[in-house]
N, C-alpha and C. Protein backbone atom coordinates (compact mmCIF):
# COMPACT_ATOMS: atom_id res chain seq x y z
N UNK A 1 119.99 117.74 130.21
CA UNK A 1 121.14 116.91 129.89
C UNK A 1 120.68 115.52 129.40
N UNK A 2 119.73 115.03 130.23
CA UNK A 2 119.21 113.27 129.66
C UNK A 2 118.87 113.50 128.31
N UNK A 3 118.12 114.93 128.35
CA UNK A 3 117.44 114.65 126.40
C UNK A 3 118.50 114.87 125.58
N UNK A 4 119.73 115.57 126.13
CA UNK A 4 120.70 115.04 124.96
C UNK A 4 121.29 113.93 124.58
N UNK A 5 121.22 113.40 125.61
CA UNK A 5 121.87 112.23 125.48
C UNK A 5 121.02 111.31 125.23
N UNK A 6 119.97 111.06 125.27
CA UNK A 6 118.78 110.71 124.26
C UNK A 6 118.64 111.12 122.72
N UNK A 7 118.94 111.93 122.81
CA UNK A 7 118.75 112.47 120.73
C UNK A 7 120.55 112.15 120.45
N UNK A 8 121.19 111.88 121.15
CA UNK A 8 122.68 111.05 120.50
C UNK A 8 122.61 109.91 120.28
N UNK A 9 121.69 109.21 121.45
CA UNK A 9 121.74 107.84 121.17
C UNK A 9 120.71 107.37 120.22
N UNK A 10 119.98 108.68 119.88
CA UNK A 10 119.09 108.31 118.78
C UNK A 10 119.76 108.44 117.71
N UNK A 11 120.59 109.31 117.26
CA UNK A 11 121.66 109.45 116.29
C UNK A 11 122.44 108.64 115.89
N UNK A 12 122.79 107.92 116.87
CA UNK A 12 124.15 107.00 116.97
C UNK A 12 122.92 105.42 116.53
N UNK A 13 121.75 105.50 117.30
CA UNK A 13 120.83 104.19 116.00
C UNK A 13 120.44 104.54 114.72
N UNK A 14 120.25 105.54 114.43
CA UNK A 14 120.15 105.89 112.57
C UNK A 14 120.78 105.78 111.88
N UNK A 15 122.06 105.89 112.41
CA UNK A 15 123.46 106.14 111.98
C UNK A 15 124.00 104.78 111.85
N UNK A 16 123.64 104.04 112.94
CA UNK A 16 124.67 102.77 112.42
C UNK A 16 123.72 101.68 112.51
N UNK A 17 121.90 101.58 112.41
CA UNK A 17 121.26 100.53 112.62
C UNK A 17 121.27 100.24 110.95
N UNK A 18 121.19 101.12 109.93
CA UNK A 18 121.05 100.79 108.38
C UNK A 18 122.29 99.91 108.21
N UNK A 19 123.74 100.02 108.74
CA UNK A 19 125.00 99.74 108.67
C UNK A 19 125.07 97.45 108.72
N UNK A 20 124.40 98.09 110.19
CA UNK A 20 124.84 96.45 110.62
C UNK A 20 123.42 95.60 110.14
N UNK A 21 122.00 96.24 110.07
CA UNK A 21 121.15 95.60 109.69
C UNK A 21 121.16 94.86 108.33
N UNK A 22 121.98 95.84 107.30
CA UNK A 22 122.01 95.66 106.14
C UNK A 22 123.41 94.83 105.46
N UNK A 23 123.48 93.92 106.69
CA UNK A 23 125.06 93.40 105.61
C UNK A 23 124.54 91.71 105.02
N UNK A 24 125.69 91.61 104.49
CA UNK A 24 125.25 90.55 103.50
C UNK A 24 126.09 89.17 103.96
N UNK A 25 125.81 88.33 103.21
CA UNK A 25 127.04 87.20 104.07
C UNK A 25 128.11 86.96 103.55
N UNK A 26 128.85 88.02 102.87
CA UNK A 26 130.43 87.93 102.67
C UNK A 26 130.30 88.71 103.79
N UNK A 27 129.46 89.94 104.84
CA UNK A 27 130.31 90.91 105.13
C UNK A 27 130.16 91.93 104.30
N UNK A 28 130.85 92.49 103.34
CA UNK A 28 130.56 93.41 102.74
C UNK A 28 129.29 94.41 102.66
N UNK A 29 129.56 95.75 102.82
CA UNK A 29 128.09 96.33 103.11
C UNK A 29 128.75 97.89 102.24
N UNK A 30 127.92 98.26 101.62
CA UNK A 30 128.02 99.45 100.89
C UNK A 30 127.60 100.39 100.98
N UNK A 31 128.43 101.50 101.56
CA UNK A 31 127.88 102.97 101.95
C UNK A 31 126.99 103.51 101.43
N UNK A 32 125.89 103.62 102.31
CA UNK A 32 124.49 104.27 101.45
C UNK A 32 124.92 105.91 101.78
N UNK A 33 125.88 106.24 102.35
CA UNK A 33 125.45 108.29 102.70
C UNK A 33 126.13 108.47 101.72
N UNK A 34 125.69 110.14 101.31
CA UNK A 34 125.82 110.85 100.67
C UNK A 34 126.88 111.64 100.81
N UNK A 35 127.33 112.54 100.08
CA UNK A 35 128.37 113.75 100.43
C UNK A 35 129.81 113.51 99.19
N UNK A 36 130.48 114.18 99.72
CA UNK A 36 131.52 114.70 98.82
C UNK A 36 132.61 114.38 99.65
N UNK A 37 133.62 113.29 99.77
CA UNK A 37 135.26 113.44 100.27
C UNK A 37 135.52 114.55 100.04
N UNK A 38 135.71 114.73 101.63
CA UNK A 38 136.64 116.16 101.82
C UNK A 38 138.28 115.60 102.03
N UNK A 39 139.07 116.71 101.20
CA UNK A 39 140.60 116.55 101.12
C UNK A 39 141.53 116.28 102.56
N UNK A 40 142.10 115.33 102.61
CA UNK A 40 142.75 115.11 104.52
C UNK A 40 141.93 113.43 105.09
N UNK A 41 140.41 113.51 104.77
CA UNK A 41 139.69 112.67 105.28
C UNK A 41 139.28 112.56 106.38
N UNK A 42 138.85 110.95 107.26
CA UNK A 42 138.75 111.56 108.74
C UNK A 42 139.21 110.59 109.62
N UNK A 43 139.09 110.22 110.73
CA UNK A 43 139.06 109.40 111.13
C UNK A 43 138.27 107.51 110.92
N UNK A 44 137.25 108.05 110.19
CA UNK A 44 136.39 106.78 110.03
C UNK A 44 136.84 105.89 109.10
N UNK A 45 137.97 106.38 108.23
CA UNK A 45 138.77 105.63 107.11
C UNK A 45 139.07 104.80 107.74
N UNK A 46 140.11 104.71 109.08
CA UNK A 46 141.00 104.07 109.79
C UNK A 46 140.68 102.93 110.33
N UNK A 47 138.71 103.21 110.76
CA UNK A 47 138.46 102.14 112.02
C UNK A 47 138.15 101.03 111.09
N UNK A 48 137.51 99.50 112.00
CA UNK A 48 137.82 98.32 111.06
C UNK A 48 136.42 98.54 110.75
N UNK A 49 135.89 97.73 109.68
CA UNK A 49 134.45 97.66 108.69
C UNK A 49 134.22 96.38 109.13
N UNK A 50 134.52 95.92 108.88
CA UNK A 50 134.41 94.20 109.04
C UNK A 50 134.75 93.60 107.64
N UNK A 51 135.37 94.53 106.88
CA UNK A 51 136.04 93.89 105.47
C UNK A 51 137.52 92.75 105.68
N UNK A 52 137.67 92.92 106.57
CA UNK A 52 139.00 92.43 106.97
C UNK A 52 138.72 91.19 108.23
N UNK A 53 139.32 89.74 107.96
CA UNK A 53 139.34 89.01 108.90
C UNK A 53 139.64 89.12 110.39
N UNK A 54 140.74 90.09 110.29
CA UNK A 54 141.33 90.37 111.71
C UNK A 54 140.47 91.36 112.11
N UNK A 55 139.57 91.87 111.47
CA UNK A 55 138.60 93.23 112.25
C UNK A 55 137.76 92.37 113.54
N UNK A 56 137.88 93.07 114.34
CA UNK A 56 136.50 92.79 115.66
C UNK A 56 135.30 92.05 115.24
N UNK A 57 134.53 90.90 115.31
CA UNK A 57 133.55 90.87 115.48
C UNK A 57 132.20 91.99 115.95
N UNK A 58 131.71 92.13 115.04
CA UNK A 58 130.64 93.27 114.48
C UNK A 58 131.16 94.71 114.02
N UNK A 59 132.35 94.68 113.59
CA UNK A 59 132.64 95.87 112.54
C UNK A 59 131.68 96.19 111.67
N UNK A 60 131.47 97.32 111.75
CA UNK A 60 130.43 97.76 110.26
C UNK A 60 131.56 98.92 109.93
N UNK A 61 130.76 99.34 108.80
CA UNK A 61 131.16 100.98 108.18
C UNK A 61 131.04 102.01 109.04
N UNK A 62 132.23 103.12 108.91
CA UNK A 62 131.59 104.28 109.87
C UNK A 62 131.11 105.56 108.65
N UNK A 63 130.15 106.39 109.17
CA UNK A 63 130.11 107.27 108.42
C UNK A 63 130.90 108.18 108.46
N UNK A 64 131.20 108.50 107.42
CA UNK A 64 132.80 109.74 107.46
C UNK A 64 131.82 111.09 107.78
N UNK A 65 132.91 111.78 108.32
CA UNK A 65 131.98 113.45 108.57
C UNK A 65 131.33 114.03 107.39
N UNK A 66 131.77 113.84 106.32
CA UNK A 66 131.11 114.47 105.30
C UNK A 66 130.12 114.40 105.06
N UNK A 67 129.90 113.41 105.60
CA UNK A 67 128.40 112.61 105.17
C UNK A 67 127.57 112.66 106.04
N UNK A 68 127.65 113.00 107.55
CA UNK A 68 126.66 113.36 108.03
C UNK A 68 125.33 114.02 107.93
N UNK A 69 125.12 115.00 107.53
CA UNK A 69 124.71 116.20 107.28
C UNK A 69 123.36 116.02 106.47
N UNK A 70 124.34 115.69 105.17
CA UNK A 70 123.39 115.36 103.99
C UNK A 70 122.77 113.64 103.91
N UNK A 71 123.40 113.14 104.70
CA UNK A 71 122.45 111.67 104.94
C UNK A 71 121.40 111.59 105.97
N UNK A 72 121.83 112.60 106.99
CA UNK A 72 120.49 112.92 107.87
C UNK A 72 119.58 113.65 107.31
N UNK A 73 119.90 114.30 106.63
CA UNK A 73 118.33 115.24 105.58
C UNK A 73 118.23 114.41 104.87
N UNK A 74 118.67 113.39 104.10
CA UNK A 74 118.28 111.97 103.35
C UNK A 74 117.14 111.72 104.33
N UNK A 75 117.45 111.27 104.96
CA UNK A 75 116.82 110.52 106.18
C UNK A 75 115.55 110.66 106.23
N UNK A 76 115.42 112.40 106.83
CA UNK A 76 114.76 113.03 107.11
C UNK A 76 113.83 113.56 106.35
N UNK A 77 113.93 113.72 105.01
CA UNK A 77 112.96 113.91 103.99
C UNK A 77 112.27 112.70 103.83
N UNK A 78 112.62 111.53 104.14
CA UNK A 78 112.25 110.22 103.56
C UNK A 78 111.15 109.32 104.56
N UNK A 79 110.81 110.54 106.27
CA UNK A 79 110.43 110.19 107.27
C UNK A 79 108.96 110.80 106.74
N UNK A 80 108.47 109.79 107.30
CA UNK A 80 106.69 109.96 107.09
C UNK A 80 106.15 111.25 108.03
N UNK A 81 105.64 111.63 107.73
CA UNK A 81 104.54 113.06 108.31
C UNK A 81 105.67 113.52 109.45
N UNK A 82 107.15 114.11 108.90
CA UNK A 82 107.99 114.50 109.39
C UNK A 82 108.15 114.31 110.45
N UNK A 83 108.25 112.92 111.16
CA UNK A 83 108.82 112.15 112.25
C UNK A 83 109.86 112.50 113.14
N UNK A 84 110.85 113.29 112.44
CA UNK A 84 112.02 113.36 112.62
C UNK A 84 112.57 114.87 112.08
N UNK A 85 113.48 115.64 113.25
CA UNK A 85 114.01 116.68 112.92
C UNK A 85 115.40 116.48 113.32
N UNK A 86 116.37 117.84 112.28
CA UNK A 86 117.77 117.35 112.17
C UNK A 86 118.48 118.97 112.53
N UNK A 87 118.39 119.19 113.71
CA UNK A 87 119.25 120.76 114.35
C UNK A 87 120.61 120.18 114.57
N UNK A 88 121.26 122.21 114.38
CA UNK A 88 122.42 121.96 114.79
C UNK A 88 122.65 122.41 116.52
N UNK A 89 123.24 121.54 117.17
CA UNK A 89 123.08 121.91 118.68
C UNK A 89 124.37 122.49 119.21
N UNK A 90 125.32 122.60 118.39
CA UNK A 90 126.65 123.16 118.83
C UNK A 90 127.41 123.32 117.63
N UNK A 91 128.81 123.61 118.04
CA UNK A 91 129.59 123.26 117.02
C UNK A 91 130.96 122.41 117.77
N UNK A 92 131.50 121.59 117.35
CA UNK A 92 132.42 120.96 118.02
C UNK A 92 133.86 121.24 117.97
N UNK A 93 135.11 120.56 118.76
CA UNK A 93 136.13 121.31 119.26
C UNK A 93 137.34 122.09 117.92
N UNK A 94 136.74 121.07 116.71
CA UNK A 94 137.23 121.27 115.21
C UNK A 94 136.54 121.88 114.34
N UNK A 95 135.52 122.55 115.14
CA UNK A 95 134.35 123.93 114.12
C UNK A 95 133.49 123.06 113.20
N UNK A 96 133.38 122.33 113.82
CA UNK A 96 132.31 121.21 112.47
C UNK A 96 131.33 121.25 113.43
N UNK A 97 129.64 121.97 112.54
CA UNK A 97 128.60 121.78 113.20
C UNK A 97 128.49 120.12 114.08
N UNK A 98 127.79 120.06 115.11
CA UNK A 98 127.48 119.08 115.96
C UNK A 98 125.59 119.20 115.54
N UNK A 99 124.86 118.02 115.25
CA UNK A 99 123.60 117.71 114.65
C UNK A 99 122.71 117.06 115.86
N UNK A 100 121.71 117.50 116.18
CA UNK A 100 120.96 116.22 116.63
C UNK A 100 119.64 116.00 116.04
N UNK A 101 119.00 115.06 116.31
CA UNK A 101 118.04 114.55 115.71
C UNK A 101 117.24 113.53 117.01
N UNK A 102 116.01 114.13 116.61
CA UNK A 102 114.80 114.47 117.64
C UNK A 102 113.70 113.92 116.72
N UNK A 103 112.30 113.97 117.85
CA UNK A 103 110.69 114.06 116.95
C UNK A 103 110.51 115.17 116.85
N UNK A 104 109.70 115.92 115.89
CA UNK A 104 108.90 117.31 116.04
C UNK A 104 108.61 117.75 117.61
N UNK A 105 108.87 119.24 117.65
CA UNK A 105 108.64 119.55 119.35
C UNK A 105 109.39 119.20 120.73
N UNK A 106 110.44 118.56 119.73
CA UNK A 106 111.08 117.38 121.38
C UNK A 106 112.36 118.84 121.76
């Protein structure tokens, strides 16, 4: 159970350390993932970015589901002497694979 929750919270820094590391001083920060809008959208449209005054202090971008997938094999091709692996460990309560991301062997 700890190592999952270790390779989430490793997920959850890949995922959003490019986000907040990379903003600029309007604020503004521009989605680096990949993928294709899927029709409906998701939840991550909704939450605040930090484009907006009234957003929370440290809003970033969220990654939309679509983009998971193919921004972690971004990622992951781009990792030196393959650092980093990207399984699927479930599927979740809406049939959308669930990903984690580990070192080689972990």
């Amino acid at each position: 159970m700890a190592s999952r929750v270790r390779r989430f919270v490793l997920l959850l820094t890949l995922v959003a350390v490019p986000f907040v590391a990379g903003g600029t001083a309007s604020g503004a920060i521009g989605p680096p993932w990949c993928g294709t809008p899927e029709p409906g959208g998701d939840a991550a449209g909704a939450l605040p970015d930090g484009s907006s005054p009234s957003d929370p202090p440290g809003s970033f971008p969220h990654i939309p589901y679509y983009a998971i997938k193919c921004t972690l094999d971004n990622i992951q091709s781009r990792s030196i002497g393959g650092r980093m692996t990207v399984n699927q460990i479930g599927v979740s309560a809406q049939g959308r694979p669930m990903k984690s991301v580990a070192p080689p062997g972990a």
